[in-house]
C-alpha atoms as a PDB file:
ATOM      1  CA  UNK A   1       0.000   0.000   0.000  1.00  0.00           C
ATOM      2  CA  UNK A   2       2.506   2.507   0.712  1.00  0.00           C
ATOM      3  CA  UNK A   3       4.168   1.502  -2.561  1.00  0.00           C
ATOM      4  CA  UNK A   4       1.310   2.445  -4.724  1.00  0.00           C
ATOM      5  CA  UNK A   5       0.809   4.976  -2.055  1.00  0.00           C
ATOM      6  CA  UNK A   6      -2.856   3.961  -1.536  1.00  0.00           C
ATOM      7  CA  UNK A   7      -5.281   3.473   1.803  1.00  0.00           C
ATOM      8  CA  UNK A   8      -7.893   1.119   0.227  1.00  0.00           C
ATOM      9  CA  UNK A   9      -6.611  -2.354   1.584  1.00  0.00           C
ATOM     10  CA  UNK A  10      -8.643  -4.464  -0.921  1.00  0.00           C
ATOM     11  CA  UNK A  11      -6.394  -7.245  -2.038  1.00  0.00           C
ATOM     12  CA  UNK A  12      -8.313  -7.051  -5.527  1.00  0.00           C
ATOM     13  CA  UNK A  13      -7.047  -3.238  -6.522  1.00  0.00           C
ATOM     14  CA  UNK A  14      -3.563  -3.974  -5.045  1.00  0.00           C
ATOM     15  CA  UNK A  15      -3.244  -6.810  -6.961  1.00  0.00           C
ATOM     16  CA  UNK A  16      -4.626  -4.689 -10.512  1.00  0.00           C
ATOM     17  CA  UNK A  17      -2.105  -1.658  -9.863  1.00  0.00           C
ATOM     18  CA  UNK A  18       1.526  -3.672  -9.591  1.00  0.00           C
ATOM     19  CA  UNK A  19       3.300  -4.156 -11.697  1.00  0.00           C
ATOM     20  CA  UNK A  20       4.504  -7.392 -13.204  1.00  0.00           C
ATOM     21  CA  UNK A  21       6.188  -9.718 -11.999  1.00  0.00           C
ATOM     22  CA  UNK A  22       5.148  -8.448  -8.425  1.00  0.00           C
ATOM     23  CA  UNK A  23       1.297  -8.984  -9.274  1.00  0.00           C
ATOM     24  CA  UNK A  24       1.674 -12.884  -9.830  1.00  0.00           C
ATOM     25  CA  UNK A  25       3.902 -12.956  -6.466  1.00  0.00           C
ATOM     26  CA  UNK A  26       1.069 -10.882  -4.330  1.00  0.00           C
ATOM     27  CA  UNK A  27      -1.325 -13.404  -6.074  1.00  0.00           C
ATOM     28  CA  UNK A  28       0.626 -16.406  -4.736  1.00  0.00           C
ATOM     29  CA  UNK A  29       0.834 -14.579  -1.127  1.00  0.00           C
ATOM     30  CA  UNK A  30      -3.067 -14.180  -1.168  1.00  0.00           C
ATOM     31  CA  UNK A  31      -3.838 -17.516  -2.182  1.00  0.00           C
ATOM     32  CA  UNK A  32      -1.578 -19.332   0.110  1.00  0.00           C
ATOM     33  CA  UNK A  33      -1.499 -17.186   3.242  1.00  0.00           C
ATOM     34  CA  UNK A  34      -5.223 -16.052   3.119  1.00  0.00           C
ATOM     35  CA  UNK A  35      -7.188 -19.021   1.267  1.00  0.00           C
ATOM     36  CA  UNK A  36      -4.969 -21.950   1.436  1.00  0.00           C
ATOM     37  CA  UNK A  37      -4.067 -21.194   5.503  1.00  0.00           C
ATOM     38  CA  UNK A  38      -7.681 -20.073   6.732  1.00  0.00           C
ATOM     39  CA  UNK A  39      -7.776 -22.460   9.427  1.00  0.00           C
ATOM     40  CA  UNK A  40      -5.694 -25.231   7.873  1.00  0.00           C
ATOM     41  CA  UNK A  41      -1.948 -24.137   8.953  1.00  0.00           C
ATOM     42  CA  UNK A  42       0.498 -26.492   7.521  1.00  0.00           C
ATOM     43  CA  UNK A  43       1.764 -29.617  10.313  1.00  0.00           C
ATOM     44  CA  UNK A  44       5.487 -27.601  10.143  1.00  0.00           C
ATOM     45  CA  UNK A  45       3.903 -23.915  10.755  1.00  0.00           C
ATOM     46  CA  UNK A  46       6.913 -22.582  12.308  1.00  0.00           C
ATOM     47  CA  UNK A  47       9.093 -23.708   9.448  1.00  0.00           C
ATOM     48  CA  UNK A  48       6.068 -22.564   6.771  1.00  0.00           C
ATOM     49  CA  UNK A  49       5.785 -19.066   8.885  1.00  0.00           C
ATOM     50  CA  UNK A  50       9.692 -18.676   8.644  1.00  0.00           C
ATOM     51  CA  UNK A  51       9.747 -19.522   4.699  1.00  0.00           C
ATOM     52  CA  UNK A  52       6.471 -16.897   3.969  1.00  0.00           C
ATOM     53  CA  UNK A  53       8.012 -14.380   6.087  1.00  0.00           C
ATOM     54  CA  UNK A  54      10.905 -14.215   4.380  1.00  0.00           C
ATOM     55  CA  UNK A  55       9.743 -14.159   0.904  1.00  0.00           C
ATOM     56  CA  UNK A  56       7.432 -11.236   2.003  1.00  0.00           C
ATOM     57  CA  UNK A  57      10.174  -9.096   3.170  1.00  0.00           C
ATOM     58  CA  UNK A  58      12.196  -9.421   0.408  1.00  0.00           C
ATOM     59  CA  UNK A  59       9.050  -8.375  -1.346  1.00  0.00           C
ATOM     60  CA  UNK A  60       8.350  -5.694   0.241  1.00  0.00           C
ATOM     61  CA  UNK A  61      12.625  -4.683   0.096  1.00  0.00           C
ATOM     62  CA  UNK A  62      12.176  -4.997  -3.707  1.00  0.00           C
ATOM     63  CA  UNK A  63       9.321  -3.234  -3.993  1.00  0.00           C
ATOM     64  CA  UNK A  64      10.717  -0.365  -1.656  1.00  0.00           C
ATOM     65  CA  UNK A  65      13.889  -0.661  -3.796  1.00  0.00           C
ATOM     66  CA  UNK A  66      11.690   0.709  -7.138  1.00  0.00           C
ATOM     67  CA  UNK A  67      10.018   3.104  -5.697  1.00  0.00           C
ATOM     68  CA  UNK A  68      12.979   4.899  -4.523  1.00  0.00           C
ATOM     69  CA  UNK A  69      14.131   4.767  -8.015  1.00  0.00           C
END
């Protein structure tokens, strides 16, 4: 959001207004951390919370990275 410099939070218009190839990457963070997780957390969460975490800061660090650009 602060990327696109936006306050709506709908996953939807986030998703619409990055560009590629960060779209199909917030895509795969919606559909595994929001749908695929809703109540069915993997048997290794710690190790699955340590592996999502990381790939979503070095989103966010790339993202960062091309705005300042």
């Amino acid at each position: 959001m602060s990327y696109l410099a936006i306050e709506n939070a709908r996953w939807g218009g986030i998703k619409r207004r990055l560009p590629q190839p960060y779209r199909n990457e917030f895509e795969e963070f919606i559909n595994t951390l929001h749908i695929d997780y809703f109540g069915n957390y993997p048997a290794n969460y710690e190790e699955a919370f340590e592996k999502w975490h990381e790939k979503v800061e070095d989103f966010v660090r790339r993202l960062e990275g091309m705005r300042k650009k």
